[in-house]
Each structure stands twice: as C-alpha cells, then as structure tokens.
N, C-alpha and C. Protein backbone atom coordinates (compact mmCIF):
# COMPACT_ATOMS: atom_id res chain seq x y z
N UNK A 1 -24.99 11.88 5.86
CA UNK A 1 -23.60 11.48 5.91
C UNK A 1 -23.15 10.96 4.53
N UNK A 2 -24.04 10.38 3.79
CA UNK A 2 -23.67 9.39 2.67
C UNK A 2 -23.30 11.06 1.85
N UNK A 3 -24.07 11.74 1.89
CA UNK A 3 -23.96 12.92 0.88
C UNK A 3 -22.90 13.75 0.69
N UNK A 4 -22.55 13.46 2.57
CA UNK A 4 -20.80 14.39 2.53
C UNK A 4 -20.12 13.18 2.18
N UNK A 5 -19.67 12.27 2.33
CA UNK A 5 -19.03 11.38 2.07
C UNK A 5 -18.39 11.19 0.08
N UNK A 6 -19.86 11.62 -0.21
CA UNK A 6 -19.88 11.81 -1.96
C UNK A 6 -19.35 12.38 -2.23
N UNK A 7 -19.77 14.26 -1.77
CA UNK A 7 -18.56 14.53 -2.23
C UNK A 7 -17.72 15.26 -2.36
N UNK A 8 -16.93 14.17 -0.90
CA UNK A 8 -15.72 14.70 -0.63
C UNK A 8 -15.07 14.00 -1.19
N UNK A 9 -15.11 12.57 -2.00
CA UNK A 9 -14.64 11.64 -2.55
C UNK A 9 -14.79 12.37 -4.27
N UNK A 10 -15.54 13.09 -4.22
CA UNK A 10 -15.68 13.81 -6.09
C UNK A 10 -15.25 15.00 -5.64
N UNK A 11 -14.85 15.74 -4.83
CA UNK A 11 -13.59 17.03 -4.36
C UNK A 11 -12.31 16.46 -4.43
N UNK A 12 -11.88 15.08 -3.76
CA UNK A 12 -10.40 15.06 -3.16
C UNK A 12 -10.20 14.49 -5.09
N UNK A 13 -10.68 13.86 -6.06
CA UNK A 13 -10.59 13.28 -7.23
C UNK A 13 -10.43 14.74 -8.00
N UNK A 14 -11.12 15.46 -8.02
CA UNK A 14 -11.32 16.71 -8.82
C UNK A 14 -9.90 17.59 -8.60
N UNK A 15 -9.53 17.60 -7.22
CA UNK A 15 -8.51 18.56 -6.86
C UNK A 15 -7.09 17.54 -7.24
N UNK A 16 -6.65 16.50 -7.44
CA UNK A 16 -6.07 15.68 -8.01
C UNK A 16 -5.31 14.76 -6.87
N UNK A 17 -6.31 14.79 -5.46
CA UNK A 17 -5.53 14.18 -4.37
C UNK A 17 -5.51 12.31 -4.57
N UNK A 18 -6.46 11.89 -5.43
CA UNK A 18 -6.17 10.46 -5.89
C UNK A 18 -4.95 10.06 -5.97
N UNK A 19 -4.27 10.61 -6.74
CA UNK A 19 -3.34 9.33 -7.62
C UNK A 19 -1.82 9.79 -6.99
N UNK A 20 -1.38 10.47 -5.93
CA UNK A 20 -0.98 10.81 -4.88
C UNK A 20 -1.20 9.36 -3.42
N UNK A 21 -2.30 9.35 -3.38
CA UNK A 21 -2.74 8.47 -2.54
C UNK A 21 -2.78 6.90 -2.99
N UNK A 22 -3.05 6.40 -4.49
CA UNK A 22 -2.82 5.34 -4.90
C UNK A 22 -1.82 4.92 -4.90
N UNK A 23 -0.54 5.72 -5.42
CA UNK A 23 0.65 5.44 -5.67
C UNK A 23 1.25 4.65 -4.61
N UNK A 24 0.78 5.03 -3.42
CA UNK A 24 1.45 4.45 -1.85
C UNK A 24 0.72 3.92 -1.28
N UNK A 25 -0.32 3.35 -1.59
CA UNK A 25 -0.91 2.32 -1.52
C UNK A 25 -2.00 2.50 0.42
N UNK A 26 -2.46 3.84 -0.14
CA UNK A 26 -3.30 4.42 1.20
C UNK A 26 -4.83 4.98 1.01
N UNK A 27 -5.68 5.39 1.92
CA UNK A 27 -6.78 5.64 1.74
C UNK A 27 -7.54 6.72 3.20
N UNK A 28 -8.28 6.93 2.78
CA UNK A 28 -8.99 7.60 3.90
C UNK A 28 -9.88 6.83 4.85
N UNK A 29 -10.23 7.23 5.83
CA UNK A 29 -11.47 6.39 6.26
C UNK A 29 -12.20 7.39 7.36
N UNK A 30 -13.32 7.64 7.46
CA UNK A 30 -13.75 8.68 8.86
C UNK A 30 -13.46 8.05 10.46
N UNK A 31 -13.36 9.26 10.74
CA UNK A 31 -13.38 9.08 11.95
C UNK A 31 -14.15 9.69 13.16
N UNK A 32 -14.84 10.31 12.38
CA UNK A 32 -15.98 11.14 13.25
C UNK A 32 -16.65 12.25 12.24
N UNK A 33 -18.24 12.36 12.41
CA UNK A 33 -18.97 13.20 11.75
C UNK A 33 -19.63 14.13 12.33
N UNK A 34 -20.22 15.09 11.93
CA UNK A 34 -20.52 15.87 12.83
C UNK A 34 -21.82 16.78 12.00
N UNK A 35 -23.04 17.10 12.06
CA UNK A 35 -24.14 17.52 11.44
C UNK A 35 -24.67 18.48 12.29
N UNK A 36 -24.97 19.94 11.96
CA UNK A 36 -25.73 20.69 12.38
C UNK A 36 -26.11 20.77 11.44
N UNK A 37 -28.27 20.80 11.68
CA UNK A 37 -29.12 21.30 10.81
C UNK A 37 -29.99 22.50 11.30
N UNK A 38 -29.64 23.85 10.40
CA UNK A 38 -29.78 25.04 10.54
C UNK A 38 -31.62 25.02 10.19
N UNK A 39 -31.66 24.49 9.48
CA UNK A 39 -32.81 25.03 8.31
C UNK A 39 -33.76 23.95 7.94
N UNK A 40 -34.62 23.75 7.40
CA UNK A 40 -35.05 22.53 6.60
C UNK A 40 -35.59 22.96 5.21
N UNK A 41 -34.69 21.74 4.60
CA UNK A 41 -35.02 21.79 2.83
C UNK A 41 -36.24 20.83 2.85
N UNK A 42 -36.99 21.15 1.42
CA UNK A 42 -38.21 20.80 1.16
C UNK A 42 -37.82 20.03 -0.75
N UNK A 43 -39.26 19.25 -0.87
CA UNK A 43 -38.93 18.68 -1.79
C UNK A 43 -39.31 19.77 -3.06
N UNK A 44 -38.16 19.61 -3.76
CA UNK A 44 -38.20 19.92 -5.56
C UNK A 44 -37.20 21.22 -4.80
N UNK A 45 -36.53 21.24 -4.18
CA UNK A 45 -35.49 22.48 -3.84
C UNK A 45 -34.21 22.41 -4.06
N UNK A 46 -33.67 22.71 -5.28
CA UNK A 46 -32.23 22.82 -5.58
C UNK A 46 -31.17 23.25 -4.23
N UNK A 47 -29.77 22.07 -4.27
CA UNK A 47 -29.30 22.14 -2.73
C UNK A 47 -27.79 22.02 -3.66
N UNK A 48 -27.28 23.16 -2.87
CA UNK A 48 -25.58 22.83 -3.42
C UNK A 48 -25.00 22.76 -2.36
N UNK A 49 -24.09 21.45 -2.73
CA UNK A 49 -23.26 21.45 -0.96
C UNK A 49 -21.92 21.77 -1.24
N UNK A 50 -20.93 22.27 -0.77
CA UNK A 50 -19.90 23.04 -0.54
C UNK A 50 -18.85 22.77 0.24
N UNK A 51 -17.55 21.95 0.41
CA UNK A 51 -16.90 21.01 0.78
C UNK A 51 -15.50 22.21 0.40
N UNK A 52 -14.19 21.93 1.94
CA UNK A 52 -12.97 22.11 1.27
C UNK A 52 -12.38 21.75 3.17
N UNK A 53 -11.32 21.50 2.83
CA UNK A 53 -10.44 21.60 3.72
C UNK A 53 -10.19 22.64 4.74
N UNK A 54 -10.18 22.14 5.92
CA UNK A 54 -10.66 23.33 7.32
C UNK A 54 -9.08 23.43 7.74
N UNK A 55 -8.39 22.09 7.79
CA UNK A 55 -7.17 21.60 8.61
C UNK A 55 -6.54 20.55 7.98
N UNK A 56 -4.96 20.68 8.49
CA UNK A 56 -4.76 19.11 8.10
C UNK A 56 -3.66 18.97 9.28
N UNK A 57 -3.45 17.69 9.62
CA UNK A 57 -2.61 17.32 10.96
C UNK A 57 -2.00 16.42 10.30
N UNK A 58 -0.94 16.00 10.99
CA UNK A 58 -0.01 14.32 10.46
C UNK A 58 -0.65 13.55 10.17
N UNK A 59 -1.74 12.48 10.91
CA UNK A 59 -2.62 11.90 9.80
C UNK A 59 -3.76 11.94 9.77
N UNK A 60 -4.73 13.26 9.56
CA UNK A 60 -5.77 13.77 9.66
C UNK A 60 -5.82 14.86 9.01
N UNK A 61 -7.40 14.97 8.42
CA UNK A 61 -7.65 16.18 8.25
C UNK A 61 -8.88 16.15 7.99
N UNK A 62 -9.64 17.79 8.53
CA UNK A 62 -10.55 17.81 9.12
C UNK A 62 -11.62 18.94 8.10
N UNK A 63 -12.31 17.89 7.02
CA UNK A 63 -13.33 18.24 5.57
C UNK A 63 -14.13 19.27 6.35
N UNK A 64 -14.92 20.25 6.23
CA UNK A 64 -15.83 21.14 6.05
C UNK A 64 -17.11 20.71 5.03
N UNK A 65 -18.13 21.46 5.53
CA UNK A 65 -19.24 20.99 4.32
C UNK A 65 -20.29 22.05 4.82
N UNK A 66 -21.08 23.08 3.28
CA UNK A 66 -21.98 23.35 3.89
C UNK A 66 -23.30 22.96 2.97
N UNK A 67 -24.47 22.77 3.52
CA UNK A 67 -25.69 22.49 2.33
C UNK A 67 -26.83 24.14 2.08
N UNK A 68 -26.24 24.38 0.96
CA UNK A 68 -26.89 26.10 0.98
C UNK A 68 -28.47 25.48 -0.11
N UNK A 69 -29.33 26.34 -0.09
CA UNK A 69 -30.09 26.54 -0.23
C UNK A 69 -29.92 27.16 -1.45
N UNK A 70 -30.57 27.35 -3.15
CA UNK A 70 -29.66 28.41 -3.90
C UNK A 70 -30.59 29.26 -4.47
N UNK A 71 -31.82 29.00 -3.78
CA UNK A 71 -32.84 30.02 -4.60
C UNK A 71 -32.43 31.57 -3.53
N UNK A 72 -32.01 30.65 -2.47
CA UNK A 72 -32.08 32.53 -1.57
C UNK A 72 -30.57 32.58 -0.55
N UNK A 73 -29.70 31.04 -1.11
CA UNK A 73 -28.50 31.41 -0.24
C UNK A 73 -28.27 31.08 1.21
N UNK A 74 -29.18 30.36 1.45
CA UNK A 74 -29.28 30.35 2.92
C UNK A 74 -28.90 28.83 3.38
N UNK A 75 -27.52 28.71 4.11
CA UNK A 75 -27.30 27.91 4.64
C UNK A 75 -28.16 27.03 5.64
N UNK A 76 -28.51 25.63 5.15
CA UNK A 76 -29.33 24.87 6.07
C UNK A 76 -28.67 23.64 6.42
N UNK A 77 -27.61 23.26 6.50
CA UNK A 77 -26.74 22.34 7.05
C UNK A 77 -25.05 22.72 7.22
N UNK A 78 -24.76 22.54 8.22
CA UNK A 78 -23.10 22.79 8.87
C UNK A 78 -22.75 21.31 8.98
N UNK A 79 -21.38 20.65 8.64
CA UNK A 79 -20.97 19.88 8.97
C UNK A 79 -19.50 19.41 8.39
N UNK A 80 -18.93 18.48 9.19
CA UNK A 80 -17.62 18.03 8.96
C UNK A 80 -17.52 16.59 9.43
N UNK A 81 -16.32 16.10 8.99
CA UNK A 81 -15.43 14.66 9.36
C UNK A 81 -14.56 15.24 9.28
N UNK A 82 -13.86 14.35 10.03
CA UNK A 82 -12.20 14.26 10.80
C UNK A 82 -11.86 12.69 9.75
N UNK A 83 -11.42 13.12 8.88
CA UNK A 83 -10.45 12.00 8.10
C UNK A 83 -9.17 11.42 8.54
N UNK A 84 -9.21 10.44 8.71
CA UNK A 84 -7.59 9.59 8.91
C UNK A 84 -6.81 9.11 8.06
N UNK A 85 -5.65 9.22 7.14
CA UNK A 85 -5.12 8.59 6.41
C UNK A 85 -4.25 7.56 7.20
N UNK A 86 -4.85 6.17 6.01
CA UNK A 86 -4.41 5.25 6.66
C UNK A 86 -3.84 4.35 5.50
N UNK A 87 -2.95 3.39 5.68
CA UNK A 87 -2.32 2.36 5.00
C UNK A 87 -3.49 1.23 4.73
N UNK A 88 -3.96 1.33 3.04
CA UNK A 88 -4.71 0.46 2.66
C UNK A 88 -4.90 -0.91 3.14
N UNK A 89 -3.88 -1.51 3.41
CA UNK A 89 -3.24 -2.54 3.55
C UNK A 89 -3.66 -3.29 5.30
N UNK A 90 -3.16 -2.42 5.93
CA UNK A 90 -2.98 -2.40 7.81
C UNK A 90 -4.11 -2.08 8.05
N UNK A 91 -4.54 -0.87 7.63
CA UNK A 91 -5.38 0.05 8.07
C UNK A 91 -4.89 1.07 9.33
N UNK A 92 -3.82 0.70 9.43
CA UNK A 92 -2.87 1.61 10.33
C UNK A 92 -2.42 3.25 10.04
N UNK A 93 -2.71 3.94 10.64
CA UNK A 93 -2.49 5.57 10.56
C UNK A 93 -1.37 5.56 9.75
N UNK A 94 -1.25 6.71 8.96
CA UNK A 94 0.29 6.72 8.46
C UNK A 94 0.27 8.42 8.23
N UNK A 95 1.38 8.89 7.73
CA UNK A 95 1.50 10.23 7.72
C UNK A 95 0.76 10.79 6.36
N UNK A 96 0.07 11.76 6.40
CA UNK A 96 -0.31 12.59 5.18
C UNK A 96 1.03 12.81 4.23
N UNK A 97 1.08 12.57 2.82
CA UNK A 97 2.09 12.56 2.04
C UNK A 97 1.97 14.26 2.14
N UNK A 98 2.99 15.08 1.42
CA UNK A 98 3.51 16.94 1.57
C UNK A 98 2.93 17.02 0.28
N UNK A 99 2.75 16.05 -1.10
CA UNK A 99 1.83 16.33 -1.58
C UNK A 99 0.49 16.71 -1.61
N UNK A 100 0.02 15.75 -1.28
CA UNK A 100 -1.15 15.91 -0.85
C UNK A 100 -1.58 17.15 0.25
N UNK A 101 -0.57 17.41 1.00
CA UNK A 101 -1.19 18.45 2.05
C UNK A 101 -0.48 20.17 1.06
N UNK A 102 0.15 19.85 0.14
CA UNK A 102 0.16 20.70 -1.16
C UNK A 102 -1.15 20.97 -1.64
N UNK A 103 -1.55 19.85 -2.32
CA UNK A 103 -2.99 19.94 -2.73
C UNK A 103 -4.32 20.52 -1.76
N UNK A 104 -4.21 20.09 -0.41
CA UNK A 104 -5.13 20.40 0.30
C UNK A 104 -4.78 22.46 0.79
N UNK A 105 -3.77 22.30 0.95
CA UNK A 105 -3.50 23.67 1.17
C UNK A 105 -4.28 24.98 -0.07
N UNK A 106 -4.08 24.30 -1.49
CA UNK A 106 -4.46 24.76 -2.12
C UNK A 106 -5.76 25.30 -2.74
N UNK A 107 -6.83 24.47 -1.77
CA UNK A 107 -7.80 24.91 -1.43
C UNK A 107 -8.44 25.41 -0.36
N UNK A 108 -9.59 26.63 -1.13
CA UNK A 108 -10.12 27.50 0.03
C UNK A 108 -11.54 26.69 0.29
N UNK A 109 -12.30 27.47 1.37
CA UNK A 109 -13.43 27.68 1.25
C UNK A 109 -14.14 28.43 0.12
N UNK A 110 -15.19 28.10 -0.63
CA UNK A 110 -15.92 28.27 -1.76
C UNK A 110 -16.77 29.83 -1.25
C-alpha cells in the first residue's frame, strides 16, 4: 500500500495536479484499497509500477496501479484506491476542481 500511495503522490505532482489543489486549500485521502497479487517478485528483481487514472466522480477518483515485472513484462500485482477529495481544513468531501479533472483526463494508461 505504502508503494501505491508513493507513487501516486510522485504521478498526481509530475502531471501538475498539486498546485491546483493547494491553491484551495484541499487534499486527498484514501478511501479504500484494493491488491491483487498475480505473481511473486523475488529479491534483486527490477519492478516498475504503473499508475494513472481509471475514473473520476464529484469527489472521487478511482487510481489504477500495476507492478510489472521488466525482465519479461509480466504483470505481478493489480491494484487501486478510491481517492476522496477533501477540504484540508474539515476534512469534509468537496467537489473535484474541472482543473484538475482536466489534468486527470489527460492521462492514459501507460
């Protein structure tokens, strides 16, 4: 979990959904995770994980993640969170800014 969590927090920064979200004084927080493990990785095995936007709802949206394998390609972990945007402040739901669901639109799956 800590690993999707990483980075989807070094995706949503990279794709420029930060400073969108600072400005109004909001944040993400999970709300449910979800892990299928296909495969098992071994130690000294190069692992790229693979993150983008599946969905987005009024105040949700629902990350993708996969953990491939890269010597032969082979997917060995499926998983997602259901993100909530919420008011830093309250912690109360609030609506996804049209920016931001600009930005998220704008990405595919890898």
């Amino acid at each position: 979990v800590q690993w999707m969590q990483d980075i989807a927090v070094e995706h949503y920064s990279s794709i420029g959904g930060a400073s969108p979200m600072q400005k109004i004084g909001a944040t993400w927080v999970a709300r449910s995770h979800l892990i299928e493990y296909l495969m098992p990785a071994f130690a000294g095995e190069e692992i790229e994980i693979r993150t983008w936007i599946e969905s987005v709802r009024r105040v949700r949206s629902l990350r993708k993640y996969e953990f491939v394998r890269k010597s032969d390609g082979k997917v060995l972990v499926k998983g997602e969170t259901d993100w909530v945007f919420v008011d830093a402040q309250t912690g109360s739901p609030r609506a996804i800014p049209n920016e931001v669901i600009e930005i998220f639109q704008a990405t595919q799956k890898p």
